[in-house]
PDB file of N, CA and C in Angstrom:
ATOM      1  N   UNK A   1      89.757  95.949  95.623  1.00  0.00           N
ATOM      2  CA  UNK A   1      89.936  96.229  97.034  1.00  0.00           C
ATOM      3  C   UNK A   1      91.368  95.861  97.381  1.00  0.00           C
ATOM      4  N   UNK A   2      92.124  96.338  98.219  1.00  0.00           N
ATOM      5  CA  UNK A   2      93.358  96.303  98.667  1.00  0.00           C
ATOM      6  C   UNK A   2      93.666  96.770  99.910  1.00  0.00           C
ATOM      7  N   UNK A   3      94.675  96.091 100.329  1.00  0.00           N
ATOM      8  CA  UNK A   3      95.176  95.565 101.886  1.00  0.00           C
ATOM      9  C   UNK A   3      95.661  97.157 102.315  1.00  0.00           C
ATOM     10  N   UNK A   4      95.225  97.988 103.148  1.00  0.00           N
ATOM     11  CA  UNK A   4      96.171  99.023 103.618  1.00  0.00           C
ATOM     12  C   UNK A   4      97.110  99.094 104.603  1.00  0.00           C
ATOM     13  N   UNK A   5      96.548  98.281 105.325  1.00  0.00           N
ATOM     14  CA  UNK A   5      97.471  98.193 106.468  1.00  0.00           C
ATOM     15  C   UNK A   5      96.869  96.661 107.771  1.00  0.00           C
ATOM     16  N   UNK A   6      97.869  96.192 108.150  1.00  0.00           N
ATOM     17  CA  UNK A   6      97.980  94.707 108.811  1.00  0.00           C
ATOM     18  C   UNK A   6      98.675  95.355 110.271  1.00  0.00           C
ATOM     19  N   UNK A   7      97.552  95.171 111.388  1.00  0.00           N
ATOM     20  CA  UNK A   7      98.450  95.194 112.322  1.00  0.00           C
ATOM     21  C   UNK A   7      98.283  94.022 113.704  1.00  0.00           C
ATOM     22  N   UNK A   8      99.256  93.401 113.687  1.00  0.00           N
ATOM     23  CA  UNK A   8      99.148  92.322 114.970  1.00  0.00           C
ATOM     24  C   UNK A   8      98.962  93.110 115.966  1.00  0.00           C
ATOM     25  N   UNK A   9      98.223  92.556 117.013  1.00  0.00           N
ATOM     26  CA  UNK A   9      97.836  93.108 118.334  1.00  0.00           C
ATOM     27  C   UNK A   9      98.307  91.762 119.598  1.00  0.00           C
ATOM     28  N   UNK A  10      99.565  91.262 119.176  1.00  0.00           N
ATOM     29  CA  UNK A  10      99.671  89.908 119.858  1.00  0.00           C
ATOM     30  C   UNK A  10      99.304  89.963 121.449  1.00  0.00           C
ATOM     31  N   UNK A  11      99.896  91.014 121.990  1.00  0.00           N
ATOM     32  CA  UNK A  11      99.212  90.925 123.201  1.00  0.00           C
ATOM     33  C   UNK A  11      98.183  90.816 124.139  1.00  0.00           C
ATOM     34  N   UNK A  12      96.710  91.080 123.065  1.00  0.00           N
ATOM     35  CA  UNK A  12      95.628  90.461 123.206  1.00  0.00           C
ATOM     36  C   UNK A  12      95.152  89.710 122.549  1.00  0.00           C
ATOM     37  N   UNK A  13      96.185  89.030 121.446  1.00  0.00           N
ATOM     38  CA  UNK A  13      95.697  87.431 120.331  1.00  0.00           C
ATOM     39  C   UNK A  13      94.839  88.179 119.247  1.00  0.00           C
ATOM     40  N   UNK A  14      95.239  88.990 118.583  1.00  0.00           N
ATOM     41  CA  UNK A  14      94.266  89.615 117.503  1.00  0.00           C
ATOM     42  C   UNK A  14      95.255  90.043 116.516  1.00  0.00           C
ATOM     43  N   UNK A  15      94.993  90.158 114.908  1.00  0.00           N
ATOM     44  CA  UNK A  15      95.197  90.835 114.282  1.00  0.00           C
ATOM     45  C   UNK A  15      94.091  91.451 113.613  1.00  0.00           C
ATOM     46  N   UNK A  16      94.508  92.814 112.633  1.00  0.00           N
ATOM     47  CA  UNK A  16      93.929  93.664 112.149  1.00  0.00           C
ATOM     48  C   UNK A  16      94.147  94.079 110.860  1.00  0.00           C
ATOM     49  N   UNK A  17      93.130  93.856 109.997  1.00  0.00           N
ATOM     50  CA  UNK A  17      93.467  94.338 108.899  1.00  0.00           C
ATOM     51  C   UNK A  17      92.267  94.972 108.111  1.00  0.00           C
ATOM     52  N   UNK A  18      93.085  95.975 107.481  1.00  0.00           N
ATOM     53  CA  UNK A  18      92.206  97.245 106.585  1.00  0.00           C
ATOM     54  C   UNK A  18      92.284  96.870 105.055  1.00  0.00           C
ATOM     55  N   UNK A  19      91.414  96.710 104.472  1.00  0.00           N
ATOM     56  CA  UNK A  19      90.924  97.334 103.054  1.00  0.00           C
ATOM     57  C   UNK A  19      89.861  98.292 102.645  1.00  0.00           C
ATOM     58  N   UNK A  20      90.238  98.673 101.269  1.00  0.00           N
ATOM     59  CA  UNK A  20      89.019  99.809 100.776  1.00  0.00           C
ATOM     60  C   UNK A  20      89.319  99.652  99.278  1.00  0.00           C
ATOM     61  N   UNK A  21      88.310 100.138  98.547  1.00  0.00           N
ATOM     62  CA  UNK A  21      88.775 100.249  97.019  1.00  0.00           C
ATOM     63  C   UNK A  21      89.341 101.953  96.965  1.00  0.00           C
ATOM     64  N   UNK A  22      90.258 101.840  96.608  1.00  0.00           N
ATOM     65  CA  UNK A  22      91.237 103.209  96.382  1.00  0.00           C
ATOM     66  C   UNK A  22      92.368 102.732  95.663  1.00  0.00           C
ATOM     67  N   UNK A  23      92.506 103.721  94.910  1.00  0.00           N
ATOM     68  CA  UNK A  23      94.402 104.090  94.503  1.00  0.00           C
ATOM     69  C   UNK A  23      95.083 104.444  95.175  1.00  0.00           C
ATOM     70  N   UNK A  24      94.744 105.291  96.346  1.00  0.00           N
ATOM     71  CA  UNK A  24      95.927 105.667  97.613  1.00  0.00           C
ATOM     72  C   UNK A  24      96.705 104.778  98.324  1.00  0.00           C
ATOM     73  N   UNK A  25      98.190 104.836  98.034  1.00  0.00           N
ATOM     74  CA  UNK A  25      98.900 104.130  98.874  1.00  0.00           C
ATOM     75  C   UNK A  25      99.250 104.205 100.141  1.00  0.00           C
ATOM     76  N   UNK A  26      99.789 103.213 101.108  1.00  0.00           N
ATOM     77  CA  UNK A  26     100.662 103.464 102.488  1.00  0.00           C
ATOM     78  C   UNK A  26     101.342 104.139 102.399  1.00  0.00           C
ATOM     79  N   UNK A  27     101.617 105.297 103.185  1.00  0.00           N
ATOM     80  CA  UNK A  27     103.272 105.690 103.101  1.00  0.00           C
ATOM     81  C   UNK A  27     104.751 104.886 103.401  1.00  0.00           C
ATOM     82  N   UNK A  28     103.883 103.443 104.531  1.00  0.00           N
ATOM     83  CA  UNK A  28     105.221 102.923 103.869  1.00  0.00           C
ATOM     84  C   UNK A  28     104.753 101.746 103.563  1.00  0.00           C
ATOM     85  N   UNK A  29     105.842 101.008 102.650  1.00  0.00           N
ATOM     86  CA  UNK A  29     105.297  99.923 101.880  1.00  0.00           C
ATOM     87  C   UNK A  29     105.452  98.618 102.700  1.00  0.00           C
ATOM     88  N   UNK A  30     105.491  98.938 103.990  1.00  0.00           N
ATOM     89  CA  UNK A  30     105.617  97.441 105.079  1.00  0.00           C
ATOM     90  C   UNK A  30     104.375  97.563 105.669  1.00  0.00           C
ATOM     91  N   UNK A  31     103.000  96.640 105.340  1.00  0.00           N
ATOM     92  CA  UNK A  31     101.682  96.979 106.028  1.00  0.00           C
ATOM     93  C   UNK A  31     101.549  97.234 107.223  1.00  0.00           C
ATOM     94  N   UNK A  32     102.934  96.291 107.800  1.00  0.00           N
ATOM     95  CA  UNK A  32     103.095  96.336 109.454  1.00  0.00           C
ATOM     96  C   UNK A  32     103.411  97.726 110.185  1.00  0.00           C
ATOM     97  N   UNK A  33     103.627  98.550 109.100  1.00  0.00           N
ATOM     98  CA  UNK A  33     104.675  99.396 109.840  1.00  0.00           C
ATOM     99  C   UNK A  33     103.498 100.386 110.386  1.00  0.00           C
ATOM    100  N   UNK A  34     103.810 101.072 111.859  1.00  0.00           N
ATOM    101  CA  UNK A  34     102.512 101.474 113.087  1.00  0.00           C
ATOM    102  C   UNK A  34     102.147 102.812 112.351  1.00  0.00           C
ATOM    103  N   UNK A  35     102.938 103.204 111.340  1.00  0.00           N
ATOM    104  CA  UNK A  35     102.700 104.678 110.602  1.00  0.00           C
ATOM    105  C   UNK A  35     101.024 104.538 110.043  1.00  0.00           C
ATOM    106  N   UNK A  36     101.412 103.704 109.057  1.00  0.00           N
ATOM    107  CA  UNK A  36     100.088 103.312 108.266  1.00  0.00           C
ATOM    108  C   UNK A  36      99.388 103.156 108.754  1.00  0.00           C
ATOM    109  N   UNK A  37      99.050 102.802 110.300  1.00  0.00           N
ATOM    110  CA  UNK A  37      97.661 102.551 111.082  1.00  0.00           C
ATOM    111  C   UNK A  37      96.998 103.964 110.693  1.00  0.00           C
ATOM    112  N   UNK A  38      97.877 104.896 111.652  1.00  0.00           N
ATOM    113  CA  UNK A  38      97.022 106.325 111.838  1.00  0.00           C
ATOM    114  C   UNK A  38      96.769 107.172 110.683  1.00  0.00           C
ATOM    115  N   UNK A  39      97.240 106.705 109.411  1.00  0.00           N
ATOM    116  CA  UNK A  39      97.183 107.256 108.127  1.00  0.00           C
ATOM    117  C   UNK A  39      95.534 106.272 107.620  1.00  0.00           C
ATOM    118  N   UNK A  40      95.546 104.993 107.809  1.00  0.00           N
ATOM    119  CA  UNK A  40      94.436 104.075 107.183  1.00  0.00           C
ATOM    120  C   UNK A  40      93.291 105.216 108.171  1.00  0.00           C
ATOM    121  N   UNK A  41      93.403 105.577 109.442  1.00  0.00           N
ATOM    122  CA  UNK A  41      92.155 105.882 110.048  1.00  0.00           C
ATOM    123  C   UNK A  41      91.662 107.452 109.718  1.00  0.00           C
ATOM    124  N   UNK A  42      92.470 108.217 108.520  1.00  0.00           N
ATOM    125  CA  UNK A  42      92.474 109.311 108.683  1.00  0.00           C
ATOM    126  C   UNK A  42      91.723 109.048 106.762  1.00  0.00           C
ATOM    127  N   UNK A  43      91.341 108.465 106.080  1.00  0.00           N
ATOM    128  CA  UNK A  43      91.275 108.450 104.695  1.00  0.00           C
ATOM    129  C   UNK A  43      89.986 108.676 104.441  1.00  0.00           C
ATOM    130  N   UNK A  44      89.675 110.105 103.653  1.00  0.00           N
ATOM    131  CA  UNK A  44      88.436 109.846 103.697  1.00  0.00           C
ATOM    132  C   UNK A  44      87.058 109.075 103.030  1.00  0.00           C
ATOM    133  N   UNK A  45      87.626 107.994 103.146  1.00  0.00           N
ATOM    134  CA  UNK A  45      86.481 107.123 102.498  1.00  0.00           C
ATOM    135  C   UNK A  45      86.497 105.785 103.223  1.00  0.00           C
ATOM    136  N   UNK A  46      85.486 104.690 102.808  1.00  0.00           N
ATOM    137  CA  UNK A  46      85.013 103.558 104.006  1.00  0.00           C
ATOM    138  C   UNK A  46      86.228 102.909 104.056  1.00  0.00           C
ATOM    139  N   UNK A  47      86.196 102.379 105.157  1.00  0.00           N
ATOM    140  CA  UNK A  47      87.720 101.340 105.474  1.00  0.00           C
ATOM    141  C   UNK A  47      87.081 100.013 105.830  1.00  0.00           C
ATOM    142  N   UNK A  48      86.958  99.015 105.179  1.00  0.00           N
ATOM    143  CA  UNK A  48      86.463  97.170 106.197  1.00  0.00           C
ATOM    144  C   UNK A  48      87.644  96.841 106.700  1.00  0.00           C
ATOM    145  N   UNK A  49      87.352  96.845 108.067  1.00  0.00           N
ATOM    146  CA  UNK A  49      88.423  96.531 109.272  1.00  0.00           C
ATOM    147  C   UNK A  49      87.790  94.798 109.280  1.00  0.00           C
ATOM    148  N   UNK A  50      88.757  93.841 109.115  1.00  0.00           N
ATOM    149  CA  UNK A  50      88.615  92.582 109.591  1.00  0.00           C
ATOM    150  C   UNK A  50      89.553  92.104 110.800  1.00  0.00           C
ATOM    151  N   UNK A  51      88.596  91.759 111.483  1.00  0.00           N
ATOM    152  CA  UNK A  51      89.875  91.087 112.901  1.00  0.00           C
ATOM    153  C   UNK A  51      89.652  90.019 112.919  1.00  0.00           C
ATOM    154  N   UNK A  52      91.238  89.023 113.284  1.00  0.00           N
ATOM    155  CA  UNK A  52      91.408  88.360 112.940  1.00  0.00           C
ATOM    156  C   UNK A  52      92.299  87.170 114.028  1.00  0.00           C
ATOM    157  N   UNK A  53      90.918  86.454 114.521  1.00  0.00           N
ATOM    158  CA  UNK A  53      91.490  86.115 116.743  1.00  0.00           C
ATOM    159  C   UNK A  53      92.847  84.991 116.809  1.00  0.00           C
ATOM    160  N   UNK A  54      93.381  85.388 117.034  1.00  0.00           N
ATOM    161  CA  UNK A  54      94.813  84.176 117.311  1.00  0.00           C
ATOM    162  C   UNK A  54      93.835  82.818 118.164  1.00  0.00           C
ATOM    163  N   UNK A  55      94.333  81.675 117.954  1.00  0.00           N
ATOM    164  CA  UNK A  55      94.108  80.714 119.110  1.00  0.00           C
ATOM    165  C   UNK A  55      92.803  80.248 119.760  1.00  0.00           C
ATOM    166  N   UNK A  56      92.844  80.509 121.023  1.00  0.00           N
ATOM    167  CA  UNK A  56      91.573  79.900 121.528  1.00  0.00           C
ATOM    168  C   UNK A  56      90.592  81.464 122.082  1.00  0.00           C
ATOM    169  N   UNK A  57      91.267  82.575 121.516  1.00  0.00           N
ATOM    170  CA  UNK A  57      90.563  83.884 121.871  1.00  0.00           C
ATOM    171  C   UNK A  57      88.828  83.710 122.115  1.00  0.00           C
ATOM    172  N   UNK A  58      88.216  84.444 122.860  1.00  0.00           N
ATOM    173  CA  UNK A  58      86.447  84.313 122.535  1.00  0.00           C
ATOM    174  C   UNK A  58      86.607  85.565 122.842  1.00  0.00           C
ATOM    175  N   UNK A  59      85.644  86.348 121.939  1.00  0.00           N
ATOM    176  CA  UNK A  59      84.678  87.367 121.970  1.00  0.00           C
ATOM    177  C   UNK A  59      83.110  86.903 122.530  1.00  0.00           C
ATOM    178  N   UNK A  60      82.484  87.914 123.381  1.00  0.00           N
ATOM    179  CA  UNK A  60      81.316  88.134 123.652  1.00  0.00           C
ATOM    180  C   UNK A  60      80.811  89.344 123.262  1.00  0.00           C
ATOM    181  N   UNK A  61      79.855  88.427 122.185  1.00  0.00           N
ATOM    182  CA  UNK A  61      78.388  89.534 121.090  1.00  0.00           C
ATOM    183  C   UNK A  61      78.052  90.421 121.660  1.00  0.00           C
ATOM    184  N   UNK A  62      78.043  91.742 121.680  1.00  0.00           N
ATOM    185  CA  UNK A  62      77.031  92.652 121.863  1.00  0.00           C
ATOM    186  C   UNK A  62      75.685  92.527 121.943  1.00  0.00           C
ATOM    187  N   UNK A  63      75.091  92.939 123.249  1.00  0.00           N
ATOM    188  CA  UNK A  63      74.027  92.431 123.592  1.00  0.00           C
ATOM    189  C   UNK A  63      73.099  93.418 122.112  1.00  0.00           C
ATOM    190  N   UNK A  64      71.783  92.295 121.253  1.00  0.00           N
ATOM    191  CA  UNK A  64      70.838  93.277 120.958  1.00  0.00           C
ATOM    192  C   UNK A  64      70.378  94.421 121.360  1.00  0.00           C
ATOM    193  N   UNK A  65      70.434  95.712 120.839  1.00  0.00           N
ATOM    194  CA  UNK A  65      69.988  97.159 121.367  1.00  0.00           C
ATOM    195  C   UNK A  65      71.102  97.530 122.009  1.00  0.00           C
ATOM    196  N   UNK A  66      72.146  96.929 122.507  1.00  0.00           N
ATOM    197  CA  UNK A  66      73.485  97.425 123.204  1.00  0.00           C
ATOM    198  C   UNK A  66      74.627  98.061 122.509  1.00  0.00           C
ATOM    199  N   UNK A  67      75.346  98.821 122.851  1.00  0.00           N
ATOM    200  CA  UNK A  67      76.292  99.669 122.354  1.00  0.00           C
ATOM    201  C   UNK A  67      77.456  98.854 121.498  1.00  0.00           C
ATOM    202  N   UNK A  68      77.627  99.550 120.822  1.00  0.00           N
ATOM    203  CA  UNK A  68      79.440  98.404 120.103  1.00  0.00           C
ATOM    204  C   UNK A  68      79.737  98.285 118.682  1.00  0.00           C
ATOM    205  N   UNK A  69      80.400  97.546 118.773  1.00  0.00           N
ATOM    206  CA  UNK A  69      80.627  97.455 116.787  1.00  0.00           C
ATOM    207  C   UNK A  69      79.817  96.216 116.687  1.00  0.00           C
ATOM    208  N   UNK A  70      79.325  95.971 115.249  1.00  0.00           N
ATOM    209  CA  UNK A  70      78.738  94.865 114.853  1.00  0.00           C
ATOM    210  C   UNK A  70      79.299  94.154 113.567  1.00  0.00           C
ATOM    211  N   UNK A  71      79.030  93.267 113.681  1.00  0.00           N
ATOM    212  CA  UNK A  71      79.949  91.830 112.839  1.00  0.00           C
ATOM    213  C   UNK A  71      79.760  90.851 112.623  1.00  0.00           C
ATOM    214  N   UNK A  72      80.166  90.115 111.673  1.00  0.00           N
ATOM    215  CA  UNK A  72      79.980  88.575 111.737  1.00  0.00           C
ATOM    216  C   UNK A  72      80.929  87.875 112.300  1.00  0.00           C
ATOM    217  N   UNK A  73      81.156  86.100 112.617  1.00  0.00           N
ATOM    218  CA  UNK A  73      82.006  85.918 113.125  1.00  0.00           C
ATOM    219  C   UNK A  73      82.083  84.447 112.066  1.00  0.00           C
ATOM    220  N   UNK A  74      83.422  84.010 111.508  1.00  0.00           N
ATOM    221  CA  UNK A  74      83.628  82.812 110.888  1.00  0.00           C
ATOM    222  C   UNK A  74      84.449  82.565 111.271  1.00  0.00           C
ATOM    223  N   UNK A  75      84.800  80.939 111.136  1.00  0.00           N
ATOM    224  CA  UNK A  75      85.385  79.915 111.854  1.00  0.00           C
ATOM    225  C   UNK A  75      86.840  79.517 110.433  1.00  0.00           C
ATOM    226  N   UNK A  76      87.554  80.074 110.201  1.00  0.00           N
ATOM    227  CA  UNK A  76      88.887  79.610 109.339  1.00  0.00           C
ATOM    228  C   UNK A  76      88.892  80.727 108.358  1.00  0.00           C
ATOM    229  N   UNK A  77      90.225  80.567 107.927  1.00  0.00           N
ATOM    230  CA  UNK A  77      90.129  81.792 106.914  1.00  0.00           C
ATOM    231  C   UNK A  77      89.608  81.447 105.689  1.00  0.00           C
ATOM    232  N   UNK A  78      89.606  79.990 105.409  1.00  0.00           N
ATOM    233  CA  UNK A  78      88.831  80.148 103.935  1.00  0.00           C
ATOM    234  C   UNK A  78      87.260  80.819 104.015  1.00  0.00           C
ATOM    235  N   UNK A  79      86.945  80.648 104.805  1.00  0.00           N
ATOM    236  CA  UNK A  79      85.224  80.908 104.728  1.00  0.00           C
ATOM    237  C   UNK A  79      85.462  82.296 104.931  1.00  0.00           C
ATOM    238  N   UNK A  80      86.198  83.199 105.581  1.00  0.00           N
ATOM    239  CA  UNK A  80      86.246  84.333 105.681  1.00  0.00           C
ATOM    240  C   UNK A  80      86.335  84.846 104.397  1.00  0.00           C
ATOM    241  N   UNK A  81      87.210  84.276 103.492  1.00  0.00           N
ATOM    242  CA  UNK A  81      87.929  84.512 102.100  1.00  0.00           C
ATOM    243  C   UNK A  81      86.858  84.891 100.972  1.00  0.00           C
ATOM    244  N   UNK A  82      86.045  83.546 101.138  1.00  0.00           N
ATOM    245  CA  UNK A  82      84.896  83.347 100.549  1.00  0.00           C
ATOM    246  C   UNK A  82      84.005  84.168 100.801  1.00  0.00           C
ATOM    247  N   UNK A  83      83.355  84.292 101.598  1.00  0.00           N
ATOM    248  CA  UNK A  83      82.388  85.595 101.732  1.00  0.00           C
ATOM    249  C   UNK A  83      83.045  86.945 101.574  1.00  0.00           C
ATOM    250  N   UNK A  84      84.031  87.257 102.026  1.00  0.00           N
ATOM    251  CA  UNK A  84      84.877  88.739 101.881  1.00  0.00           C
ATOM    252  C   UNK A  84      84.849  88.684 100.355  1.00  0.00           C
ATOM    253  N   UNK A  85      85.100  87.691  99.507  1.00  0.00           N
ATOM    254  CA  UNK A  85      85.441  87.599  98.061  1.00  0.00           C
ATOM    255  C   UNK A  85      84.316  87.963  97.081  1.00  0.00           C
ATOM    256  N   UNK A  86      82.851  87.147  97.921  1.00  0.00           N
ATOM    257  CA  UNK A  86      81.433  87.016  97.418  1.00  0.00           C
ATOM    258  C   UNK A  86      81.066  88.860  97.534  1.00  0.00           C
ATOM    259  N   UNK A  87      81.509  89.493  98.464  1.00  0.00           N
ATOM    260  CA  UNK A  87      81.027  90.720  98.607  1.00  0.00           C
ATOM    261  C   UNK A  87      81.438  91.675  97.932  1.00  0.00           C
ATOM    262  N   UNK A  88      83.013  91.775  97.412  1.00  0.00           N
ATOM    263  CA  UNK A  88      83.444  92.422  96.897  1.00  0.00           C
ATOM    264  C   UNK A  88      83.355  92.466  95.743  1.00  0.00           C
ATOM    265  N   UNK A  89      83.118  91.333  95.023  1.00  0.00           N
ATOM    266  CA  UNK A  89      82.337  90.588  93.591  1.00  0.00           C
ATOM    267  C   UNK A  89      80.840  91.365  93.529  1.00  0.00           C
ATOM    268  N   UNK A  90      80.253  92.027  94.199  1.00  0.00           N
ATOM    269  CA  UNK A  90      78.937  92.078  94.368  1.00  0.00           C
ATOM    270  C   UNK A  90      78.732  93.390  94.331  1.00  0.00           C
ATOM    271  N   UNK A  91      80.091  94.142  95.016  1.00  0.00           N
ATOM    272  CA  UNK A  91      80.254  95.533  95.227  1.00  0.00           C
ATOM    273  C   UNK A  91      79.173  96.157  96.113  1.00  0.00           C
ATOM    274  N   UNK A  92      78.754  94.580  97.265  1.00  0.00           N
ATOM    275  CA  UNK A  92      78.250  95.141  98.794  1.00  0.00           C
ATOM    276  C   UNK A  92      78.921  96.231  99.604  1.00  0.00           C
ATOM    277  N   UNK A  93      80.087  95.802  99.253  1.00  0.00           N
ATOM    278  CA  UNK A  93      80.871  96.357 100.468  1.00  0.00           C
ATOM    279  C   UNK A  93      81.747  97.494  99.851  1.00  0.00           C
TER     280      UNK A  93
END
């Protein structure tokens, strides 16, 4: 699995980042760069979007039966690491 594209969203305390298992590269080789966003959303195969909250950010869950994206939520990046790592080892995801 590999990183396609990283994009800070500082103005609402978030970053964003894409992986997938593929050989296809970015067109450009700076993850940051805003090109690669609209190229990662156009590929046709699965993308795991992880976001990633700056600070003291809170999200509020989607109510059960209610509209939205769904997710888990962990507390530091190692534990994120760890399970993202456990899954991809597993070829869940």
């Amino acid at each position: 699995m590999q990183s396609l594209s990283v994009q800070p969203v500082d103005e609402v305390g978030f970053t964003l980042y894409f992986y997938a298992f593929t050989d296809e590269q970015p067109p450009v080789a700076d993850l940051q760069a805003v090109v690669n966003r609209s190229w990662t959303y156009q590929r046709p195969f699965n993308i795991l979007e992880v976001q990633h909250l700056h600070g003291d950010v809170t999200v509020d869950r989607v109510p059960v039966g209610g509209a939205g994206y769904g997710g888990f939520m962990v507390s530091g990046v190692d534990v994120l690491s760890d399970n993202l790592l456990g899954l991809v080892a597993s070829n869940t995801i």
